[in-house]
PDB file of N, CA and C in Angstrom:
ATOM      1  N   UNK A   1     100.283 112.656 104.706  1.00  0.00           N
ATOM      2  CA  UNK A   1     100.143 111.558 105.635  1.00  0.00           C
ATOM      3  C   UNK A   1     100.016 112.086 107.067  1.00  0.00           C
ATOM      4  N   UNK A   2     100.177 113.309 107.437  1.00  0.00           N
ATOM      5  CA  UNK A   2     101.270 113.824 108.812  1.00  0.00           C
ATOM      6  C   UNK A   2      99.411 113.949 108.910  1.00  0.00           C
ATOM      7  N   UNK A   3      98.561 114.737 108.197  1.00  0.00           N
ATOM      8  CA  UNK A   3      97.036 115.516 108.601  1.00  0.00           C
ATOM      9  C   UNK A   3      96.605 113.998 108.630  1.00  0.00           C
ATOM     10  N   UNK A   4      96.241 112.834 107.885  1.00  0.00           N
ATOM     11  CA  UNK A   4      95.450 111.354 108.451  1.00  0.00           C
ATOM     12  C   UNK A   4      96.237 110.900 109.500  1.00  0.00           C
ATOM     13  N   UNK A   5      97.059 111.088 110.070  1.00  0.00           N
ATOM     14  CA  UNK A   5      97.549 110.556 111.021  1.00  0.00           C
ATOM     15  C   UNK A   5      97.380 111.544 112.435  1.00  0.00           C
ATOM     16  N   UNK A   6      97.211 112.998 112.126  1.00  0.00           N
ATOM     17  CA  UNK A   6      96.262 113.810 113.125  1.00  0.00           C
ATOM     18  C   UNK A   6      95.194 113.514 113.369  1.00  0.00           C
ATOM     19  N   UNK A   7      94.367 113.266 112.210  1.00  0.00           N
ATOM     20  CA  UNK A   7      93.071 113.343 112.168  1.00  0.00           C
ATOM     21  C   UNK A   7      92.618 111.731 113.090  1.00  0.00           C
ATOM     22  N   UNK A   8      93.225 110.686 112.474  1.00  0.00           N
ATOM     23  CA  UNK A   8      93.083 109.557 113.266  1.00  0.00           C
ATOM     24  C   UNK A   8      94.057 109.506 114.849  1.00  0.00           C
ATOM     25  N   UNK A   9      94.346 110.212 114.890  1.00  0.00           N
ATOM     26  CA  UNK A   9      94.673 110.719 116.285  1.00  0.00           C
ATOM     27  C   UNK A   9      96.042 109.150 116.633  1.00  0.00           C
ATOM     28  N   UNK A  10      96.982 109.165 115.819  1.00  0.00           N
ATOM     29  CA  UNK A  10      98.034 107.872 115.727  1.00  0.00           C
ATOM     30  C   UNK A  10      99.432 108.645 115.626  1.00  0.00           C
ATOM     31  N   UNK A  11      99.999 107.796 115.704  1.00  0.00           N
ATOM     32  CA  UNK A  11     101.786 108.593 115.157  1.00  0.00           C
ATOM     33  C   UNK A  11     101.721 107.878 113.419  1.00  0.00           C
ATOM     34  N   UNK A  12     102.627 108.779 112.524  1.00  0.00           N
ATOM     35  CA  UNK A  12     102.438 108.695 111.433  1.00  0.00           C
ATOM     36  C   UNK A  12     103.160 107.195 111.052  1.00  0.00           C
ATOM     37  N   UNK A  13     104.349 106.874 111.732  1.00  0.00           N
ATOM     38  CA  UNK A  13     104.565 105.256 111.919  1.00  0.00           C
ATOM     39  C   UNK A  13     103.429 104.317 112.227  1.00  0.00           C
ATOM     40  N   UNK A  14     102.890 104.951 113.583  1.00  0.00           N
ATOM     41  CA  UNK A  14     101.626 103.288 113.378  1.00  0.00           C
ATOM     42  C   UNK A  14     100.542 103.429 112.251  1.00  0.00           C
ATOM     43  N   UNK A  15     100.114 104.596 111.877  1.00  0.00           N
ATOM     44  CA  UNK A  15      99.372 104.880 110.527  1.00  0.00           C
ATOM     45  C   UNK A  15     100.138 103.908 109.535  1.00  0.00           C
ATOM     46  N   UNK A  16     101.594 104.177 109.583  1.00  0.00           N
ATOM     47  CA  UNK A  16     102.116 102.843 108.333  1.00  0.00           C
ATOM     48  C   UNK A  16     101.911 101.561 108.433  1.00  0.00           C
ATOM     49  N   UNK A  17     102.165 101.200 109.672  1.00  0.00           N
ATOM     50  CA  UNK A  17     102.485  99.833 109.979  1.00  0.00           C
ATOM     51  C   UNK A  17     100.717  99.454 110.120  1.00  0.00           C
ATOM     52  N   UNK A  18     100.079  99.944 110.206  1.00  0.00           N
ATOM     53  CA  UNK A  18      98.389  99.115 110.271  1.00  0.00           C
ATOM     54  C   UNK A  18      97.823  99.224 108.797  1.00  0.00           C
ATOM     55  N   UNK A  19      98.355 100.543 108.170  1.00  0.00           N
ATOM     56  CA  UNK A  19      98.256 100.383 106.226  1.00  0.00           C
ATOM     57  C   UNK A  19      98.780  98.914 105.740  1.00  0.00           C
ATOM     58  N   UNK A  20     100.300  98.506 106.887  1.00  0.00           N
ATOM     59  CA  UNK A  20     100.894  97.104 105.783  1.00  0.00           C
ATOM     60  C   UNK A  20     100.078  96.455 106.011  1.00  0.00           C
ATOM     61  N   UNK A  21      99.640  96.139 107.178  1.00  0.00           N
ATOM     62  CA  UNK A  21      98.886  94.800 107.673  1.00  0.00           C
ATOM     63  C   UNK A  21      97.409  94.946 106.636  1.00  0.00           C
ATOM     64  N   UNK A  22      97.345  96.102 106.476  1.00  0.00           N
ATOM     65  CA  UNK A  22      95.992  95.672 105.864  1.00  0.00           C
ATOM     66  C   UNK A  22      96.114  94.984 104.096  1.00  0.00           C
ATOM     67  N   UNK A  23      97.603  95.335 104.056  1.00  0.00           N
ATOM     68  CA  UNK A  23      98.011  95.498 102.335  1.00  0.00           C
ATOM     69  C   UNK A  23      98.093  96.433 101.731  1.00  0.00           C
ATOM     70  N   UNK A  24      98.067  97.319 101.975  1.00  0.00           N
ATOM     71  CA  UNK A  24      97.413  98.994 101.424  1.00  0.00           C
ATOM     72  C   UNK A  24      98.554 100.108 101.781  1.00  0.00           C
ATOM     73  N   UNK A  25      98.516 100.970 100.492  1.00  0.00           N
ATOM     74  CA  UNK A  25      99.682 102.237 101.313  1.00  0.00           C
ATOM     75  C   UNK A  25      98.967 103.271 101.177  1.00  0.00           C
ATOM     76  N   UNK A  26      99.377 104.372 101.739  1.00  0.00           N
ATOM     77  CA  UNK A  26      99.069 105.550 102.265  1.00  0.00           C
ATOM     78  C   UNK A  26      98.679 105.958 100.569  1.00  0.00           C
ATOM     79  N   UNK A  27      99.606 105.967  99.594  1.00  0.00           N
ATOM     80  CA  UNK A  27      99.747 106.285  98.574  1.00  0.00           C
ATOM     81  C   UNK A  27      98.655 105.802  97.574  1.00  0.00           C
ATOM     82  N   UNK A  28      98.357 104.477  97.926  1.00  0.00           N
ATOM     83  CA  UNK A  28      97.573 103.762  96.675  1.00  0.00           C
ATOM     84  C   UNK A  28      95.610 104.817  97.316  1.00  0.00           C
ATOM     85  N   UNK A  29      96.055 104.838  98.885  1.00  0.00           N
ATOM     86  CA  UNK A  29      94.507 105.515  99.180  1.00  0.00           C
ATOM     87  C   UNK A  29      94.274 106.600  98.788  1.00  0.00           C
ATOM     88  N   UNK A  30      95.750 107.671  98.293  1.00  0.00           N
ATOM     89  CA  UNK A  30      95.237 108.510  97.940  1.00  0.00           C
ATOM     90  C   UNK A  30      95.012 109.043  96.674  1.00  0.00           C
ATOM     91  N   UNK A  31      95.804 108.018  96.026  1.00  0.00           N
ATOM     92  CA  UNK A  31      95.143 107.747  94.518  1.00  0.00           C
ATOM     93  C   UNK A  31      93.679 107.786  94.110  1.00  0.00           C
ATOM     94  N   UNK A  32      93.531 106.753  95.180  1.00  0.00           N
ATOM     95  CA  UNK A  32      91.517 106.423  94.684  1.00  0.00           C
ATOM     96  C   UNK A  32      91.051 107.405  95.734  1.00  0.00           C
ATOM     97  N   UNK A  33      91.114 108.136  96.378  1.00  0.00           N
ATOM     98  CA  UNK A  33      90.751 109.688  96.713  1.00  0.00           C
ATOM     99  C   UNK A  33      90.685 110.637  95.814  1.00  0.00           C
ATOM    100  N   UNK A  34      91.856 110.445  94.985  1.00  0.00           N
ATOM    101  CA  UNK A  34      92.043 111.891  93.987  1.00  0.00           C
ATOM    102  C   UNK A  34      91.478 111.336  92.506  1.00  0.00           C
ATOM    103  N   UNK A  35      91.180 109.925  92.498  1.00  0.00           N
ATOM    104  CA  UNK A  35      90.581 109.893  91.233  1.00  0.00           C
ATOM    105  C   UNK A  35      88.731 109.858  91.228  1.00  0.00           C
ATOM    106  N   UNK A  36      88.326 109.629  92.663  1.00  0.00           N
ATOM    107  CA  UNK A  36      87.135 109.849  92.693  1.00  0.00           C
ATOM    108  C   UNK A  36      86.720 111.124  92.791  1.00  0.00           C
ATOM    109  N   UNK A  37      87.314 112.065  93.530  1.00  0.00           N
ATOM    110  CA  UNK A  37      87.260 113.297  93.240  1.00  0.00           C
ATOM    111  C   UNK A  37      87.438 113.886  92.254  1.00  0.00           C
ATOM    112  N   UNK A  38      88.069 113.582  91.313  1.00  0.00           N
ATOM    113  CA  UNK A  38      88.280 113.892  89.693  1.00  0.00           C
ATOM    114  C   UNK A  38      87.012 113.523  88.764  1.00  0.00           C
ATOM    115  N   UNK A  39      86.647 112.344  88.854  1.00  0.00           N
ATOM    116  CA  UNK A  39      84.880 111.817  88.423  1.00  0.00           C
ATOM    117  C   UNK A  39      84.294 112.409  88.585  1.00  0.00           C
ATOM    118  N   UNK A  40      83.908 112.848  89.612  1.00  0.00           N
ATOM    119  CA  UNK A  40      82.789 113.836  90.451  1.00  0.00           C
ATOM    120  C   UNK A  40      82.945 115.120  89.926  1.00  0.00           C
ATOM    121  N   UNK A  41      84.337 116.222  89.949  1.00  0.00           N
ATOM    122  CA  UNK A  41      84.228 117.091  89.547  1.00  0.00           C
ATOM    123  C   UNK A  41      83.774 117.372  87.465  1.00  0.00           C
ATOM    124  N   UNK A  42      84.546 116.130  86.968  1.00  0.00           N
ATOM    125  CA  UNK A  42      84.057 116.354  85.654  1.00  0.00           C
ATOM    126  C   UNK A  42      82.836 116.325  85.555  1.00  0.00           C
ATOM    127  N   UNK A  43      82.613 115.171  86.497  1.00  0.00           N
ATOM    128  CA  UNK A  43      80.633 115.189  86.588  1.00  0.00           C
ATOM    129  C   UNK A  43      79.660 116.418  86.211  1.00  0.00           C
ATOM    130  N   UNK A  44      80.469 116.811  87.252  1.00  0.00           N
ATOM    131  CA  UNK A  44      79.689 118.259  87.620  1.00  0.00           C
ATOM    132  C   UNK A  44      79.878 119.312  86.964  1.00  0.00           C
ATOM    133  N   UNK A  45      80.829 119.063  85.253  1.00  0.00           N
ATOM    134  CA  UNK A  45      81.199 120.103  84.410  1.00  0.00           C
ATOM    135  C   UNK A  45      82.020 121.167  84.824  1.00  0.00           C
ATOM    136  N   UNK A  46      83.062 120.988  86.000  1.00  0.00           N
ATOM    137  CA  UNK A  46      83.825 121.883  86.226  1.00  0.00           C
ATOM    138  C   UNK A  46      85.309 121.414  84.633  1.00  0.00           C
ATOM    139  N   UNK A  47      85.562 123.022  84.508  1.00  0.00           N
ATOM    140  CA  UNK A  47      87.233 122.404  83.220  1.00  0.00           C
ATOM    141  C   UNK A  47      88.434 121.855  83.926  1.00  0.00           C
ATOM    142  N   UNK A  48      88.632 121.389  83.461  1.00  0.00           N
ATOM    143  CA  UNK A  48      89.982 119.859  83.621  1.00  0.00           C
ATOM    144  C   UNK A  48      91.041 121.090  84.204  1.00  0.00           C
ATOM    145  N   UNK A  49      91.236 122.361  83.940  1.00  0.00           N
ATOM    146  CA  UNK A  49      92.366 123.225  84.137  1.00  0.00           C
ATOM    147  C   UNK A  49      91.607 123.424  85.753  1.00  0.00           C
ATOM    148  N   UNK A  50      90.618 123.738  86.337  1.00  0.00           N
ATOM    149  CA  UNK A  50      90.277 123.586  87.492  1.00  0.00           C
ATOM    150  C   UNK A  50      90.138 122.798  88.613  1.00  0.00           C
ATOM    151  N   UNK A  51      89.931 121.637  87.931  1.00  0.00           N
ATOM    152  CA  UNK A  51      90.023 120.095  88.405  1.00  0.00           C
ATOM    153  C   UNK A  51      91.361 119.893  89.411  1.00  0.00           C
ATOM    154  N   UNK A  52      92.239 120.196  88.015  1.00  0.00           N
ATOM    155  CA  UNK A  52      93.858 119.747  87.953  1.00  0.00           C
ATOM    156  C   UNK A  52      94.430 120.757  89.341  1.00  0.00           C
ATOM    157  N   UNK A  53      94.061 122.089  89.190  1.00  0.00           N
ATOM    158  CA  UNK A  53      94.133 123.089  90.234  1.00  0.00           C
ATOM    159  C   UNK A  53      93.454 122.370  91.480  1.00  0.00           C
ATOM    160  N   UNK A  54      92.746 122.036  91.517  1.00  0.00           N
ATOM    161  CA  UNK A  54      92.280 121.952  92.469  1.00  0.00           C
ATOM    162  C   UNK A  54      92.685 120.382  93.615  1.00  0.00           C
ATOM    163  N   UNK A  55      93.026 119.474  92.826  1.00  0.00           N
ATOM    164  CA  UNK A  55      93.892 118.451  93.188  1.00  0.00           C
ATOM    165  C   UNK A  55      95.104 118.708  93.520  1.00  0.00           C
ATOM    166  N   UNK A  56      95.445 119.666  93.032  1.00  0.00           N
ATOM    167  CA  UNK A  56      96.833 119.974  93.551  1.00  0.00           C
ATOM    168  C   UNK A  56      98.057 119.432  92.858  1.00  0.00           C
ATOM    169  N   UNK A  57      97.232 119.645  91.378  1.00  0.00           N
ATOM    170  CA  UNK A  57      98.238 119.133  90.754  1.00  0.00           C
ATOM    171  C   UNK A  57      98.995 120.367  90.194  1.00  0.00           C
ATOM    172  N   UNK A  58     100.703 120.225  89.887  1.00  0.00           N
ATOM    173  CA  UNK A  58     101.377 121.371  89.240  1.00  0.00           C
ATOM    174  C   UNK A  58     100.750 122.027  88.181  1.00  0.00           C
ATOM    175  N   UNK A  59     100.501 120.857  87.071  1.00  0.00           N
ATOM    176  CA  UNK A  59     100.040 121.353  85.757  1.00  0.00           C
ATOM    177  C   UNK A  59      99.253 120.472  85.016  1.00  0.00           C
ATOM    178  N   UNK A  60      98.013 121.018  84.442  1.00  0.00           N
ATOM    179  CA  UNK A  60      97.381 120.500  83.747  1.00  0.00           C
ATOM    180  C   UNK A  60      97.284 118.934  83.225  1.00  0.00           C
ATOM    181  N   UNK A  61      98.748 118.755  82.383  1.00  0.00           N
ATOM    182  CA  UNK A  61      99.646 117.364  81.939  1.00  0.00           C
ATOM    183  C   UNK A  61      99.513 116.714  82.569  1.00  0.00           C
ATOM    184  N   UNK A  62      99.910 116.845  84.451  1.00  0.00           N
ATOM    185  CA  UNK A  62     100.168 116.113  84.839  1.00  0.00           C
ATOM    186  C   UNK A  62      98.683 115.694  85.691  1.00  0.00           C
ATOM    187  N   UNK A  63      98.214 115.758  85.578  1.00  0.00           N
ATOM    188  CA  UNK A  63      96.356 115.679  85.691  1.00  0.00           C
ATOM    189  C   UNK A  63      96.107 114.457  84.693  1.00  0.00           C
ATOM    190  N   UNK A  64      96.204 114.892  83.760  1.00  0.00           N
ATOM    191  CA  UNK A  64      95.359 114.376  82.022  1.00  0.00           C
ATOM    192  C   UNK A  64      96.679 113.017  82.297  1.00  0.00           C
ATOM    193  N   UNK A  65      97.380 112.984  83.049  1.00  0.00           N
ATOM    194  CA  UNK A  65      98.314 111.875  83.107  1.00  0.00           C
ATOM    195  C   UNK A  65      97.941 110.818  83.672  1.00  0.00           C
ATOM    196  N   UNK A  66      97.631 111.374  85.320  1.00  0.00           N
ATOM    197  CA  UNK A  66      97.762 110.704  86.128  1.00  0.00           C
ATOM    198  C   UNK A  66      96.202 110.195  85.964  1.00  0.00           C
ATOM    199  N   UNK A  67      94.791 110.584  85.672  1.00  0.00           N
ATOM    200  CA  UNK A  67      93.728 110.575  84.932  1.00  0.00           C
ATOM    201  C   UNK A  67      94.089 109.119  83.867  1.00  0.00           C
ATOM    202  N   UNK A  68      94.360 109.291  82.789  1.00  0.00           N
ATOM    203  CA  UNK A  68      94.684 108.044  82.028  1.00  0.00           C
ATOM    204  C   UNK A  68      95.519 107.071  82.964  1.00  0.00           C
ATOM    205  N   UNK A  69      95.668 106.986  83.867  1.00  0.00           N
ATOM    206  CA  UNK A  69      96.470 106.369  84.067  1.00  0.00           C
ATOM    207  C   UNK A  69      95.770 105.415  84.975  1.00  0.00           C
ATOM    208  N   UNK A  70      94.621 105.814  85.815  1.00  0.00           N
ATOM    209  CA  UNK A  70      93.651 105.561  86.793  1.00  0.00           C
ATOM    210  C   UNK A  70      92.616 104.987  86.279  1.00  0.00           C
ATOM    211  N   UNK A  71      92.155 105.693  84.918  1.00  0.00           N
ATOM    212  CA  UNK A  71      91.054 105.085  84.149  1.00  0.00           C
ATOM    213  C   UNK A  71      90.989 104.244  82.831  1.00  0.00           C
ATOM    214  N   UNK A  72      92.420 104.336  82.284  1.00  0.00           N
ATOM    215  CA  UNK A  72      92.440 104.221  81.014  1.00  0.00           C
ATOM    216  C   UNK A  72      92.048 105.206  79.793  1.00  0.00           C
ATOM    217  N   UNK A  73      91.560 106.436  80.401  1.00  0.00           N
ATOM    218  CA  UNK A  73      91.053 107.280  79.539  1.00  0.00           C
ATOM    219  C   UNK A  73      90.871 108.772  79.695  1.00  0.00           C
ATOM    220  N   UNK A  74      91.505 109.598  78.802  1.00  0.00           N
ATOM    221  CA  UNK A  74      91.484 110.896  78.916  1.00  0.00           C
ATOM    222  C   UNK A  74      90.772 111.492  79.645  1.00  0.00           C
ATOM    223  N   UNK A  75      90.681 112.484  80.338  1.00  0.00           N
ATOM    224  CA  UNK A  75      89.464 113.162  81.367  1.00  0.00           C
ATOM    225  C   UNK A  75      88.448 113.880  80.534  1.00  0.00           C
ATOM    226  N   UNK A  76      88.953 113.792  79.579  1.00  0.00           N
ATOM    227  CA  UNK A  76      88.081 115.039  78.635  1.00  0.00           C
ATOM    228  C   UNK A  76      86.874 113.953  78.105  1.00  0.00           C
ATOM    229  N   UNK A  77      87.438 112.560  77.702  1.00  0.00           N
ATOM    230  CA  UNK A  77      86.918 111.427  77.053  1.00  0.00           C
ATOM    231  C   UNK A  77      86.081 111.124  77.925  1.00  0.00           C
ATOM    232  N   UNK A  78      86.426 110.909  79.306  1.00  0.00           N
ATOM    233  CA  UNK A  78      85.330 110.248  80.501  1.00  0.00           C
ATOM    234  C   UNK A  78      84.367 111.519  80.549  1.00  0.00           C
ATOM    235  N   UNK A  79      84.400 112.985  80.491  1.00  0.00           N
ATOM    236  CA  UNK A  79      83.452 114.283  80.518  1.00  0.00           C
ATOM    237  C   UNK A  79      82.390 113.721  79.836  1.00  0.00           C
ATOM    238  N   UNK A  80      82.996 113.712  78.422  1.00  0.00           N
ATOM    239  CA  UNK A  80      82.175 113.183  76.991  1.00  0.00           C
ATOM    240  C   UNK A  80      80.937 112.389  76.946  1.00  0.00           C
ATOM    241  N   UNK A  81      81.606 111.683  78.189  1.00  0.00           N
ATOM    242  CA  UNK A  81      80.836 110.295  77.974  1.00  0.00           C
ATOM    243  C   UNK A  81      79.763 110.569  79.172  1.00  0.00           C
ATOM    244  N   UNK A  82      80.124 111.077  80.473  1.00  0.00           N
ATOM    245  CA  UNK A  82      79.193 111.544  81.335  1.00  0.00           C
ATOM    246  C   UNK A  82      77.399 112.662  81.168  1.00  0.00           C
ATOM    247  N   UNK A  83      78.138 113.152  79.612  1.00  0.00           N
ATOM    248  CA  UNK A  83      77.190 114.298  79.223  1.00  0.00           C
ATOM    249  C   UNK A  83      76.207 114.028  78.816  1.00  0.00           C
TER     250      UNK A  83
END
């Protein structure tokens, strides 16, 4: 939150308080950040163990988790279907 709140040049409080007003949290944006970036990279045939690395996720699991969880469907399943 601390780098969008640099980047938009705000204190990381008014970054919150203009997220409520809009309805929206910091959190839910960066969800649909990290799951469009996840689309895109399967897109592009990179492996789910790179993906997951590269999101910044700990481990693999928790990728293929948070993935079903966004789409309803395995990352490997949405690859499948992209090919």
């Amino acid at each position: 939150m601390q780098l969008a709140s640099d980047y938009l040049q705000m204190s990381g409080r008014h970054l919150r308080r203009s997220l409520l007003l809009e309805g929206i949290s910091f959190q839910q944006i960066r969800q649909t950040v990290l799951e469009r970036k996840a689309k895109q990279m399967l897109e592009n045939n990179l492996s789910i163990g790179d993906i997951s690395q590269a999101l910044g996720f700990r481990e693999v699991r928790e990728f293929r988790r948070a993935f079903k969880r966004w789409t309803g469907q395995a990352p490997s399943v949405y690859k499948n279907g992209t090919e």
